[in-house]
Protein backbone atom coordinates (compact mmCIF):
# COMPACT_ATOMS: atom_id res chain seq x y z
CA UNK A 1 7.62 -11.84 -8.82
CA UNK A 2 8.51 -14.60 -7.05
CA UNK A 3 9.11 -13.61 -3.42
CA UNK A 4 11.91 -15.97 -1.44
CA UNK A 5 10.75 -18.07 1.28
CA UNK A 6 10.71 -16.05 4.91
CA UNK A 7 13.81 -18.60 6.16
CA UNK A 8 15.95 -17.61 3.31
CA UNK A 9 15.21 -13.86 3.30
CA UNK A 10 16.46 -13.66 7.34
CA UNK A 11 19.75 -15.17 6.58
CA UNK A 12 20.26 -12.93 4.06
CA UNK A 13 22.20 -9.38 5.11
CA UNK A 14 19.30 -6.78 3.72
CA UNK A 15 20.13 -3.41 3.16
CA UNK A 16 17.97 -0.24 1.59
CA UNK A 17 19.71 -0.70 -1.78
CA UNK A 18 19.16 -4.66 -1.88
CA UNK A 19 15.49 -3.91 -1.27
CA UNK A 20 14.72 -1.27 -3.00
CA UNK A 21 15.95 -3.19 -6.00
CA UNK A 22 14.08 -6.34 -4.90
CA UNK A 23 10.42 -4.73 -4.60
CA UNK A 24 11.05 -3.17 -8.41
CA UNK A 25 8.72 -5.76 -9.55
CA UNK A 26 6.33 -5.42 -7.00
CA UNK A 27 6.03 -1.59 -7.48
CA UNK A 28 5.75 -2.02 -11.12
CA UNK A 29 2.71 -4.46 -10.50
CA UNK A 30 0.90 -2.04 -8.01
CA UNK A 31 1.96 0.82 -10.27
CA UNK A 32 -0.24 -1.14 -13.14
CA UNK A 33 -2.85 -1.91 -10.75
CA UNK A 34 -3.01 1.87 -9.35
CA UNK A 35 -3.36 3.30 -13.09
CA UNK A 36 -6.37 0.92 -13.39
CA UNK A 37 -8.42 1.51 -10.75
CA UNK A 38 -7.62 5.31 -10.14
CA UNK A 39 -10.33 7.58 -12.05
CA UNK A 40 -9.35 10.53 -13.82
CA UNK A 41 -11.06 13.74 -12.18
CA UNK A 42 -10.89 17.26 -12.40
CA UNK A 43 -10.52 19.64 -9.77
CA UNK A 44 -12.21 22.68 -10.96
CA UNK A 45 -15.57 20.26 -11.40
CA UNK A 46 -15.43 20.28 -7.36
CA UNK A 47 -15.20 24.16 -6.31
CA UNK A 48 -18.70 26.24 -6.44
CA UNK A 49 -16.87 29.18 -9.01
CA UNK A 50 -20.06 30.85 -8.88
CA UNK A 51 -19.75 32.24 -4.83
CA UNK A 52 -16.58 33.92 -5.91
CA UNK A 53 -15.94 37.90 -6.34
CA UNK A 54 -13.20 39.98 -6.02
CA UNK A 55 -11.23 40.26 -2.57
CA UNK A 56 -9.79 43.76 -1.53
CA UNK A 57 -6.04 44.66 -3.13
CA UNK A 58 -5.38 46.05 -6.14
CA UNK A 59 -8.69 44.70 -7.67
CA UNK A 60 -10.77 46.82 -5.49
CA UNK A 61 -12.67 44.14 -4.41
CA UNK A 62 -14.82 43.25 -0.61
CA UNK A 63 -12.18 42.23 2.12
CA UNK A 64 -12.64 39.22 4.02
CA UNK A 65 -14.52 38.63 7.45
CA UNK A 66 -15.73 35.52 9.36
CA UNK A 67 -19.58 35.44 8.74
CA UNK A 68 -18.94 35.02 4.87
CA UNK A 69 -17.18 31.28 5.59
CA UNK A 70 -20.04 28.84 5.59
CA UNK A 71 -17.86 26.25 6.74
CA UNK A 72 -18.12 25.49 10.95
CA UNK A 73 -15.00 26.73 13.37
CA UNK A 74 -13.38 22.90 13.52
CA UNK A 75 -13.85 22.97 9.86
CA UNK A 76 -12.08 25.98 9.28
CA UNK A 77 -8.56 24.86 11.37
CA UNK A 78 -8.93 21.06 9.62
CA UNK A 79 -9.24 22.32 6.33
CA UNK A 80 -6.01 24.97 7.20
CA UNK A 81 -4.21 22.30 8.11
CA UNK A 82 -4.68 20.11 5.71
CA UNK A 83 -4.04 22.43 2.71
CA UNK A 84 -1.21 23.32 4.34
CA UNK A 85 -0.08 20.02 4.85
CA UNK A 86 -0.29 19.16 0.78
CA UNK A 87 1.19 22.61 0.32
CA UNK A 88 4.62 21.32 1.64
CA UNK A 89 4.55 18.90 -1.34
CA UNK A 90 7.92 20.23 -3.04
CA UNK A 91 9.59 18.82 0.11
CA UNK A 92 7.40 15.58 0.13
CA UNK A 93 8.76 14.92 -3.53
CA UNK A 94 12.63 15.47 -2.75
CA UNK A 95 12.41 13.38 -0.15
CA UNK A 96 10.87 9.99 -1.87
CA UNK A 97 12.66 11.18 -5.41
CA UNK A 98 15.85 10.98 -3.43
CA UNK A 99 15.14 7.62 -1.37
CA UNK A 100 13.02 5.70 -4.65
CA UNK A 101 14.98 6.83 -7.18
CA UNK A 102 13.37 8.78 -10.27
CA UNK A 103 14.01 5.81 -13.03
CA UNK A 104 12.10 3.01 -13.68
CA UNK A 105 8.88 1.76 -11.96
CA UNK A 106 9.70 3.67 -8.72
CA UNK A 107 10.32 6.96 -10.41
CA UNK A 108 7.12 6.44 -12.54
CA UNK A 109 5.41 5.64 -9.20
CA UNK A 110 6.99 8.93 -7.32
CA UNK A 111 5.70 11.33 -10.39
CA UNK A 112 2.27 9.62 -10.51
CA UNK A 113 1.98 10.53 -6.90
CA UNK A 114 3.43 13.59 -6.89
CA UNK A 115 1.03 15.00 -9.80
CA UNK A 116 -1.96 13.52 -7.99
CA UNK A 117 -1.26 14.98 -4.37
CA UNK A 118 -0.74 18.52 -6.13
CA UNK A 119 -4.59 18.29 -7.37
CA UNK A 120 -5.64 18.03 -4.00
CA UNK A 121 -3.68 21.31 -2.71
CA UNK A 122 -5.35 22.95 -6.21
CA UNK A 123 -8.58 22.39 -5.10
CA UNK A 124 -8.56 22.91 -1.66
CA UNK A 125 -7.09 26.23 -2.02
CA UNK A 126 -9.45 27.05 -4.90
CA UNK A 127 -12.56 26.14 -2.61
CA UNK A 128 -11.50 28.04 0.12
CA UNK A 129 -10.44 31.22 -1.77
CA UNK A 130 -13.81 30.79 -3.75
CA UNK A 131 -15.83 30.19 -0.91
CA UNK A 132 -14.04 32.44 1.29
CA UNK A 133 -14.06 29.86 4.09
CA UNK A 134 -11.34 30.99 5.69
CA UNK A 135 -9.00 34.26 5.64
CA UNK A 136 -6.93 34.50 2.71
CA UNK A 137 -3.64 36.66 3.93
CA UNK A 138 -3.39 34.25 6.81
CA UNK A 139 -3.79 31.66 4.94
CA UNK A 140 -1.07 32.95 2.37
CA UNK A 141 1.28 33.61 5.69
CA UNK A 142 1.02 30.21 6.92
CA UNK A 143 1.91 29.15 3.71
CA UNK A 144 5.13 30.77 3.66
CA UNK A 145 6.33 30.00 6.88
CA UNK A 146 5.41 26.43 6.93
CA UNK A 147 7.04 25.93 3.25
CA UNK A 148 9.85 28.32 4.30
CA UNK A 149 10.47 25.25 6.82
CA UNK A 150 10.91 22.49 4.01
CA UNK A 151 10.39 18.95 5.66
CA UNK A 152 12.49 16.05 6.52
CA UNK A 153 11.65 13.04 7.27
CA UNK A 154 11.86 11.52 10.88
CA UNK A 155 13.48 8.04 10.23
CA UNK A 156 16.50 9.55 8.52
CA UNK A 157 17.78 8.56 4.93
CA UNK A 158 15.75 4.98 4.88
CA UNK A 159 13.31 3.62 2.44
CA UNK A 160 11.78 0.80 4.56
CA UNK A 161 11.30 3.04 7.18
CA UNK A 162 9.71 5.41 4.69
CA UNK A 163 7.50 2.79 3.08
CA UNK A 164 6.46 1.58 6.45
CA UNK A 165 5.46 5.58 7.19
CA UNK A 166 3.54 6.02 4.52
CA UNK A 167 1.43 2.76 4.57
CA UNK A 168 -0.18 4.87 7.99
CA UNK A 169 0.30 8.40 6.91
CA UNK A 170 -1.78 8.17 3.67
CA UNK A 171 -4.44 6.51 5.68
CA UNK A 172 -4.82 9.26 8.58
CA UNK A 173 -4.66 11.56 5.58
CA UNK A 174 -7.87 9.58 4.50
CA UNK A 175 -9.34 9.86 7.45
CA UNK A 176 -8.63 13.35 8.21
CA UNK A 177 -10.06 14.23 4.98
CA UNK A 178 -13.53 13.11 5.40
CA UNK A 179 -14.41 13.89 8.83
CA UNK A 180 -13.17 17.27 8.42
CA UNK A 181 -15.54 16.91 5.32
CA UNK A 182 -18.36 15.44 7.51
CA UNK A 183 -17.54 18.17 10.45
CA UNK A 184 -17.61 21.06 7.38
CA UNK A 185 -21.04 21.86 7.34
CA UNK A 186 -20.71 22.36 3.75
CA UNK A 187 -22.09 19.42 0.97
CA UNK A 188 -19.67 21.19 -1.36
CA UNK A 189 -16.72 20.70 1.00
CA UNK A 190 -17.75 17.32 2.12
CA UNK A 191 -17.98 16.37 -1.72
CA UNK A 192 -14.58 17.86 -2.52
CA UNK A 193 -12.92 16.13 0.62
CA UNK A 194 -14.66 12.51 -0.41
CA UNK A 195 -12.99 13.05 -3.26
CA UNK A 196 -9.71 13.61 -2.03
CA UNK A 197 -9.78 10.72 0.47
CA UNK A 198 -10.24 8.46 -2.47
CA UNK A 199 -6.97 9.13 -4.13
CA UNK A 200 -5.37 8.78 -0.49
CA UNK A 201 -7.05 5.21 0.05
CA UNK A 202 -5.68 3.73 -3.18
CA UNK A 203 -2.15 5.64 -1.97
CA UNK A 204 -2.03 3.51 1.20
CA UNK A 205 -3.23 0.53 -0.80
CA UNK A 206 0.15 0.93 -2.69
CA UNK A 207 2.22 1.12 0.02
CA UNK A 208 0.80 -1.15 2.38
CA UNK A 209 0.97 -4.02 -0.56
CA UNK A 210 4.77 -2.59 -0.66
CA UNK A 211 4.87 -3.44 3.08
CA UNK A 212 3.45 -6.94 2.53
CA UNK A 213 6.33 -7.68 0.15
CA UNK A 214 9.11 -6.53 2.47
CA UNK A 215 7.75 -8.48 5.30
CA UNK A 216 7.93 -11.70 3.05
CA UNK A 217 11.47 -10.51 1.80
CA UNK A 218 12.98 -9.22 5.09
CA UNK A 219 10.78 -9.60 7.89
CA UNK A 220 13.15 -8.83 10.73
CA UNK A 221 14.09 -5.52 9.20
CA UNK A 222 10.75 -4.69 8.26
CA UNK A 223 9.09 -5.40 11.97
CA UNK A 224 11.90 -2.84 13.48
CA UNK A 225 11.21 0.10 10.64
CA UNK A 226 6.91 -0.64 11.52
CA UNK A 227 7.91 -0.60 15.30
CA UNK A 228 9.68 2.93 14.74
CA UNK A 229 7.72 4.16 12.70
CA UNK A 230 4.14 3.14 14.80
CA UNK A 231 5.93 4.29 18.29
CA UNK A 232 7.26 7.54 17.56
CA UNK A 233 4.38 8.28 14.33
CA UNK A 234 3.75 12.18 14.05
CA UNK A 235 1.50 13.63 11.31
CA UNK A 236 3.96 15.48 8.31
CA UNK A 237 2.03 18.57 9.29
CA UNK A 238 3.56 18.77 12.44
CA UNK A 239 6.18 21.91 11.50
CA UNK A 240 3.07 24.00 10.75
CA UNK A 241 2.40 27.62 12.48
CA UNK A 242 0.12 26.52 15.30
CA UNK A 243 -0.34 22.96 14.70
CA UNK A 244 -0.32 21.21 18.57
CA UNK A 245 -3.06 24.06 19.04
CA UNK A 246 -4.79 23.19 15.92
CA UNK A 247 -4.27 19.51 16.69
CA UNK A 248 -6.07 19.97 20.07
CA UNK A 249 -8.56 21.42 18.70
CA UNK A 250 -9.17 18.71 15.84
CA UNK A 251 -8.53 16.21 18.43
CA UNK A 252 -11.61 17.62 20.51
CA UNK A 253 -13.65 17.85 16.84
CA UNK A 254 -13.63 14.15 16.34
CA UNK A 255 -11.49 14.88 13.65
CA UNK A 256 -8.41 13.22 14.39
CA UNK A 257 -7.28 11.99 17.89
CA UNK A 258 -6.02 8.77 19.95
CA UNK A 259 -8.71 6.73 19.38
CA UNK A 260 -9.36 7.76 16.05
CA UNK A 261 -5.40 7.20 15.79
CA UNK A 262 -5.50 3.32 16.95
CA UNK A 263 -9.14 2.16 15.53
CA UNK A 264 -9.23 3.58 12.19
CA UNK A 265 -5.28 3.82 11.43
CA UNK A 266 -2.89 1.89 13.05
CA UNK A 267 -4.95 -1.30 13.72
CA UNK A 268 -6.48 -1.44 10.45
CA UNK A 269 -2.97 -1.99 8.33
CA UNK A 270 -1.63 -3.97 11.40
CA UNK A 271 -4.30 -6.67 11.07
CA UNK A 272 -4.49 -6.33 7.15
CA UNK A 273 -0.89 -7.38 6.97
CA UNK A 274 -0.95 -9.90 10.21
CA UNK A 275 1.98 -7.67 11.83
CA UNK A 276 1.44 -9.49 15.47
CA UNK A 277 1.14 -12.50 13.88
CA UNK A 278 4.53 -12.84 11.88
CA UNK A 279 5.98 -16.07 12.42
CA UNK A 280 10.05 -17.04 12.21
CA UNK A 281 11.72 -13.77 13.18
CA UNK A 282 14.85 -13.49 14.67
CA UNK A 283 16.23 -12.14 17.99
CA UNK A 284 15.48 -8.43 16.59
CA UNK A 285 12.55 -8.59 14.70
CA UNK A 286 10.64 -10.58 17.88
CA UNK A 287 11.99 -8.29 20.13
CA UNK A 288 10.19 -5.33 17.49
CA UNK A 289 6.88 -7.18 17.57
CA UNK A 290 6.71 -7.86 21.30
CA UNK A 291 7.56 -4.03 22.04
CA UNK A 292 4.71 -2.83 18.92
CA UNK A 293 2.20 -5.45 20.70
CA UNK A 294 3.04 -3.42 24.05
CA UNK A 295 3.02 -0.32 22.59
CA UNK A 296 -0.33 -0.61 21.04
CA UNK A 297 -1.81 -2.27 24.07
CA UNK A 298 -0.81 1.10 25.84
CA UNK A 299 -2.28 3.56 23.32
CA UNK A 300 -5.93 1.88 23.33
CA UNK A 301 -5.38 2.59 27.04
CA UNK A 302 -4.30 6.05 26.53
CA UNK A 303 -7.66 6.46 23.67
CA UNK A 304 -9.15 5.03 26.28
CA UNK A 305 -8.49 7.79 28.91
CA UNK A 306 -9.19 10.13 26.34
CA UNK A 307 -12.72 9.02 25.56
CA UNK A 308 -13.24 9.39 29.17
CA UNK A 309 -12.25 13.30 29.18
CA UNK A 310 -13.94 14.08 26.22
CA UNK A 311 -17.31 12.58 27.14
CA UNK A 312 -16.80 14.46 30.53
CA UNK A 313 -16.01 17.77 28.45
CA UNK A 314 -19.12 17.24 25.96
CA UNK A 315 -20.95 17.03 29.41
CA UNK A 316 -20.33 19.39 30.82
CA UNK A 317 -20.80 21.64 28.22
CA UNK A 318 -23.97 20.17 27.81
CA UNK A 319 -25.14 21.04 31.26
CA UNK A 320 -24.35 24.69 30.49
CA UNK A 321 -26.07 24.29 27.70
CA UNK A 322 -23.63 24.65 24.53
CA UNK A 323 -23.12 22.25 22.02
């Protein structure tokens, strides 16, 4: 596809529907580049079937208590709230069916993703029930409530705001992903999540190339929807039964948190792409990349600050001699 020059694409009066139409060649291409590189796998290859028995209920089996998880505390709440977090994918699905459309590359795209994020939430929940990591009918409640709750996105009815989203979102999934996997203290879970955070990778891969293309097609428009969506960025967990609590705790866990946040996420797809760098935007779009520049300038500060109470935490814990 041949992409028009940055001066013609500002004068032009982009909207979602011009766009969308416009990056139909560019999804096909990273479609056809996704189905080539992504490797087929199974999910019941990754869950140890042989540590499973019977739970109490109608099969009369042993009930579930703490000391039969091998998994560590942090790993416990990450790996809750990150199954639940795929388990709301019925919601994630309306919501980019209705924005990308279900026909032609983008639909293809939307059901490719859709059937791959739905292994992960089979095998996660199949590793926990199996390895009864974590309690079951809590588990099951969560479910409920937090599916109960559907999801909408925060950016409103907008698909460069959602491709923009996305481009970080399946990232921090990544991440999230293998340190809880690292933080586990299970080789089986830490397999499983490696796993996992592969699909997600070549997911952000897709939409960040997306990205790319409407920067070169509409940068002005594009630099506002990456401000929003950087500045006010929540994880799509966030509706979940106890989530700032379980965030908090993750946070403390090194499994997600400000710094994480800014080195691994955000600053990694704003320097692939050049973000700060973006030449020839008008009155808006410089206005959207001097406010991201000072945005992001204030959140190392804030990871900063963080650092500096968590090292201060871990020390004092380590003077009263926990770990």
């Amino acid at each position: 596809m041949t992409l028009p020059a940055p001066h013609l694409a500002q004068s032009a009066e982009w909207t979602d529907a011009r766009l969308l139409h416009a990056l139909e060649e560019v999804v096909e291409k990273e479609l056809n580049r996704h189905l080539h590189v992504a490797k087929e796998w199974m999910p019941h290859e990754y869950v140890p079937w042989s540590d499973g028995r019977n739970f109490d209920g109608p099969l009369g089996g042993e009930p579930w208590s703490p000391d039969q998880s091998k998994v560590t505390d942090i790993g416990k709440i990450a790996l809750v709230v990150n199954l639940l977090t795929e388990d709301n994918l019925p919601s994630y699905h309306h919501e980019i069916a209705s924005l990308f459309g279900r026909d032609g590359a983008w639909g293809t795209w939307v059901h490719r993703w859709t059937a791959e994020e739905g292994r992960h939430g089979i095998v996660m929940r199949d590793y926990l029930l199996t390895s009864r990591a974590v309690d079951p009918v809590e588990l099951e409640r969560f479910r409920m409530v937090h599916m109960s709750e559907g999801f909408e996105a925060d950016y409103g009815y907008s698909m460069l705001h959602s491709v923009a989203y996305v481009a970080f979102q399946e990232l921090a999934t990544r991440i999230s992903h293998r340190n809880t996997g690292h933080q586990s203290g299970d080789p089986v879970c830490d397999r499983m999540l490696a796993r996992i955070a592969t699909d997600e990778n070549l997911h952000m891969i897709f939409y960040r190339n997306l990205l790319r293309a409407s920067f070169e097609l509409a940068p002005d428009l594009t630099m506002q929807a990456v401000r929003d969506v950087v500045v006010n960025f929540r994880m799509p967990g966030h509706g979940m039964p106890g989530f700032e609590r379980a965030a908090a705790r993750m946070a403390i866990g090194q499994i997600y948190n400000l710094r994480i946040h800014h080195d691994d996420v955000i600053q990694p797809v704003l320097r692939y792409l050049k973000v700060l760098e973006v030449s020839g935007l008008g009155a808006d779009g410089l206005k959207a990349q001097e406010e991201l520049g000072a945005f992001m300038s204030g959140l190392d500060a804030e990871a900063t600050k963080f650092d500096e109470r968590l090292a201060a935490r871990q020390a004092r814990r380590a003077a009263r001699g926990l770990s």
